[in-house]
Protein backbone atom coordinates (compact mmCIF):
# COMPACT_ATOMS: atom_id res chain seq x y z
CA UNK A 1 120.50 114.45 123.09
CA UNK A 2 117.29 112.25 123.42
CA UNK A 3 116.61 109.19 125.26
CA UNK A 4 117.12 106.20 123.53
CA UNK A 5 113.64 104.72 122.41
CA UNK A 6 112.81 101.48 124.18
CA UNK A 7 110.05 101.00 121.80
CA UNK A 8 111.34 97.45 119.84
CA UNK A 9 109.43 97.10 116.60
CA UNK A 10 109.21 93.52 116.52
CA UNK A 11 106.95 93.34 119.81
CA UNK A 12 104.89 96.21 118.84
CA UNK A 13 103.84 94.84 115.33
CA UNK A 14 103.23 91.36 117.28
CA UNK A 15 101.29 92.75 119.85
CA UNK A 16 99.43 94.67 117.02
CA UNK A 17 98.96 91.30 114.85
CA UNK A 18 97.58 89.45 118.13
CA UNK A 19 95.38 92.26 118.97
CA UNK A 20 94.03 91.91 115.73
CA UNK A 21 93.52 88.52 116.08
CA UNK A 22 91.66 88.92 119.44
CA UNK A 23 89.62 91.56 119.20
CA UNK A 24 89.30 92.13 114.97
CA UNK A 25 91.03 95.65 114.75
CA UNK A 26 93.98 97.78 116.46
CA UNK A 27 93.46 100.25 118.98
CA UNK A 28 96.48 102.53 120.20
CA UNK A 29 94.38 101.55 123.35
CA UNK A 30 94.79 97.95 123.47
CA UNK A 31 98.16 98.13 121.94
CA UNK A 32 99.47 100.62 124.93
CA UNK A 33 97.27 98.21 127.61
CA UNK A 34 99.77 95.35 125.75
CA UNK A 35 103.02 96.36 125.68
CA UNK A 36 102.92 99.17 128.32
CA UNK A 37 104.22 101.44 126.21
CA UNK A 38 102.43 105.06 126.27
CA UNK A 39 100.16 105.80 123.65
CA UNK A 40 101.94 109.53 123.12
CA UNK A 41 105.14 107.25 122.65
CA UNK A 42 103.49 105.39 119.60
CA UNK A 43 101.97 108.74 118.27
CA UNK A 44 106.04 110.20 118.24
CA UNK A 45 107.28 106.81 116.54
CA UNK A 46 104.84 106.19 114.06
CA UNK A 47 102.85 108.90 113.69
CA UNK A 48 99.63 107.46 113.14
CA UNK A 49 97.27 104.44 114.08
CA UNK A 50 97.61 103.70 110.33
CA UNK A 51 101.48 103.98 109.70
CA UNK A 52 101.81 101.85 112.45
CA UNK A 53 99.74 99.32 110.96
CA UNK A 54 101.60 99.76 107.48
CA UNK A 55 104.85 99.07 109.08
CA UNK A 56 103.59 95.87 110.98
CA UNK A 57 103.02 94.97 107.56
CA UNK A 58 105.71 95.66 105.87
CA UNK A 59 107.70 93.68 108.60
CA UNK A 60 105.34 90.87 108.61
CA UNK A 61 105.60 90.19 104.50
CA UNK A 62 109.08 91.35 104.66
CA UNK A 63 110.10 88.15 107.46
CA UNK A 64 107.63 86.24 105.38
CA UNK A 65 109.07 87.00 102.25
CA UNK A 66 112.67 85.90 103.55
CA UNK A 67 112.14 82.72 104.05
CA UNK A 68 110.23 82.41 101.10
CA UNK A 69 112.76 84.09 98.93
CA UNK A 70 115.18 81.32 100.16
CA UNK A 71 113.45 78.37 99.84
CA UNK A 72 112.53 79.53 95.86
CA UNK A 73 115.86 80.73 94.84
CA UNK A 74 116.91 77.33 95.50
CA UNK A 75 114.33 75.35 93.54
CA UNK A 76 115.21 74.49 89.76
CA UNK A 77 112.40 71.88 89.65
CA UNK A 78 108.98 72.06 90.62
CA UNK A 79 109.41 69.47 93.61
CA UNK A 80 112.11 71.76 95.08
CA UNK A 81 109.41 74.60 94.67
CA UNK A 82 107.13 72.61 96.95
CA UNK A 83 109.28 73.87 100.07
CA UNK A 84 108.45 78.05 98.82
CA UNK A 85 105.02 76.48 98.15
CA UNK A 86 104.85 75.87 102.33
CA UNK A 87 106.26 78.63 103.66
CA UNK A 88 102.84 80.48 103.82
CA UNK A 89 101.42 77.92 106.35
CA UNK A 90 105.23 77.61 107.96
CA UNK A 91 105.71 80.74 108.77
CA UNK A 92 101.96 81.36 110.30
CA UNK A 93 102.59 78.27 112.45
CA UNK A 94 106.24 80.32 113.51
CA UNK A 95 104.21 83.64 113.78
CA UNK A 96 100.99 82.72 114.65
CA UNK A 97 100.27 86.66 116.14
CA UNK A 98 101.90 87.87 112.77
CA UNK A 99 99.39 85.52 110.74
CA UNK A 100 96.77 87.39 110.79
CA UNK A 101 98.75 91.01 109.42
CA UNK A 102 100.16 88.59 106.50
CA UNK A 103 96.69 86.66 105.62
CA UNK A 104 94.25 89.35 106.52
CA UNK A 105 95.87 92.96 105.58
CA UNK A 106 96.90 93.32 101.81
CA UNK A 107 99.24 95.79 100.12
CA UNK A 108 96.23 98.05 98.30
CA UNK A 109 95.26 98.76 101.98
CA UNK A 110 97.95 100.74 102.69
CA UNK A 111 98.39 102.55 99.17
CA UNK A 112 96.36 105.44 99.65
CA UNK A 113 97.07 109.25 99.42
CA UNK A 114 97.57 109.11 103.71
CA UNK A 115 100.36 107.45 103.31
CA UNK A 116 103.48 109.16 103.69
CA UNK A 117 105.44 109.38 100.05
CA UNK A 118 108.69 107.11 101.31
CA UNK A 119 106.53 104.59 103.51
CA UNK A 120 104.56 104.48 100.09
CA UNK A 121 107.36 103.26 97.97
CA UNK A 122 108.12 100.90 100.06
CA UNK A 123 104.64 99.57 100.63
CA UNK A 124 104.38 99.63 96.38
CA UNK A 125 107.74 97.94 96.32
CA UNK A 126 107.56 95.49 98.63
CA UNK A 127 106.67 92.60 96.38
CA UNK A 128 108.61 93.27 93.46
CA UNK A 129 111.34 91.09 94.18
CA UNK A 130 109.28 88.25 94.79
CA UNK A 131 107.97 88.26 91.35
CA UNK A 132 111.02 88.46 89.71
CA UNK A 133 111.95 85.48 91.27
CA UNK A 134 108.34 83.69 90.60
CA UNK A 135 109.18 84.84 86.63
CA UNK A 136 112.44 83.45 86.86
CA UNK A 137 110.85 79.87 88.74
CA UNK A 138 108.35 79.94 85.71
CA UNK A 139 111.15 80.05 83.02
CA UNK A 140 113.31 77.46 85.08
CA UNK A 141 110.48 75.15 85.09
CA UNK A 142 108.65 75.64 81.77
CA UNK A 143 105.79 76.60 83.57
CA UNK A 144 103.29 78.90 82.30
CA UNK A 145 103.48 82.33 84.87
CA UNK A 146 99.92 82.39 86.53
CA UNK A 147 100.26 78.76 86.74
CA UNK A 148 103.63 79.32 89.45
CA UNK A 149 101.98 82.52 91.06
CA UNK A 150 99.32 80.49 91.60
CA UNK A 151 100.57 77.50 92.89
CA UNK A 152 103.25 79.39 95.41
CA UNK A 153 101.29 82.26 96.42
CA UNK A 154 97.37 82.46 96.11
CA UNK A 155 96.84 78.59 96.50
CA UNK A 156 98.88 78.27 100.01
CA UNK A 157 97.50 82.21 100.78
CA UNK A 158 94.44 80.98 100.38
CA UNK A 159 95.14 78.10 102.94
CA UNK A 160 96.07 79.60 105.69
CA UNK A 161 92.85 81.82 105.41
CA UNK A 162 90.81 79.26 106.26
CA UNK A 163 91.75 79.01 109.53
CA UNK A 164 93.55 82.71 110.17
CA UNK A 165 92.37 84.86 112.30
CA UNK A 166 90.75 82.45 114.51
CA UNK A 167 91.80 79.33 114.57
CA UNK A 168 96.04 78.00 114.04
CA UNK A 169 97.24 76.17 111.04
CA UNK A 170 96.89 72.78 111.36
CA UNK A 171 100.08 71.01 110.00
CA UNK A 172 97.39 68.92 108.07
CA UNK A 173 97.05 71.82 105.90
CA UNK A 174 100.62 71.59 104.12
CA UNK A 175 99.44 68.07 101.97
CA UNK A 176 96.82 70.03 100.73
CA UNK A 177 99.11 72.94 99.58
CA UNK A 178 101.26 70.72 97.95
CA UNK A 179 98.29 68.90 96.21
CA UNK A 180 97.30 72.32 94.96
CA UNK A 181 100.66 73.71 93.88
CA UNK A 182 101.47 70.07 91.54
CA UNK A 183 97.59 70.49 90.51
CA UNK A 184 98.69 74.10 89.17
CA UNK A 185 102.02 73.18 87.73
CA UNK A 186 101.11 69.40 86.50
CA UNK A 187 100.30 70.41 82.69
CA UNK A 188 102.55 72.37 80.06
């Protein structure tokens, strides 16, 4: 029987997110030199540079989408959607090495024919359930669709892209997320 691995997931794709951050890409490299684990060991958990780097993702949207998940299953009016609406800037305040894998790296990056075929699924299914529930806001609101995608994902998105990679969130940011989101979601 094997040795149990001592590789935890969570520190790897946050050490990959800050080295991302710091030096604008991932090295297996820089990732060993940060978490003193062997590059060999990364090779025999993930494969690849860019598995790795799909899984960091999927974790990152996956924690992301969590909290977001929450906070707009809740909201039957569009000032209870206002707390979904900040989660985007929340959670890169929480996660500020994770911010940049979340604002920076998006799902067609990692839909390509090097992808392994259940990774893939995942990575092509990720989302799914968070658009369901963006419909469902929509219908609960009277809200035209785009209108609700837009306010609760590409508005706030957008955001936190201002400042991500280099510079943190500034709580400043959320008033003009929420001015954004009622913008979107103000007419019929």
């Amino acid at each position: 029987m094997g040795r149990k691995s001592t590789l935890d997931d969570r520190t790897i794709f946050a050490a990959a997110g800050a080295e991302i951050t710091c030096k604008g890409g991932l090295t297996l490299q820089g990732l060993s030199q940060a978490t003193g684990t062997s590059i060999g060991s990364f090779y025999h958990r993930f494969g690849s540079r860019e598995t790795l780097l799909a899984e960091a993702w999927l974790h990152t949207v996956r924690l992301f989408q969590s909290g977001f998940l929450d906070a707009l299953r809740d909201a039957s009016s569009i000032a209870a959607g206002e707390r979904a609406a900040l989660e985007t800037p929340r959670f890169c305040r929480a996660n500020p090495d994770m911010a940049t894998i979340l604002a920076c790296c998006r799902q067609a990056e990692f839909l390509n024919e090097g992808t392994l075929g259940a990774l893939s699924k995942e990575i092509a299914a990720v989302n799914d359930e968070v658009a369901q529930e963006i419909r469902w806001f929509a219908k609960r609101i009277g809200r035209p669709l785009l209108n609700c995608q837009l306010a609760l994902t590409a508005y706030p998105l957008a955001a936190v892209r201002f400042f991500v990679p280099h510079d943190p969130v500034p709580k400043s940011i959320d008033a003009e997320v929420i001015k954004a989101y009622r913008a979107a979601l103000s007419g019929g």
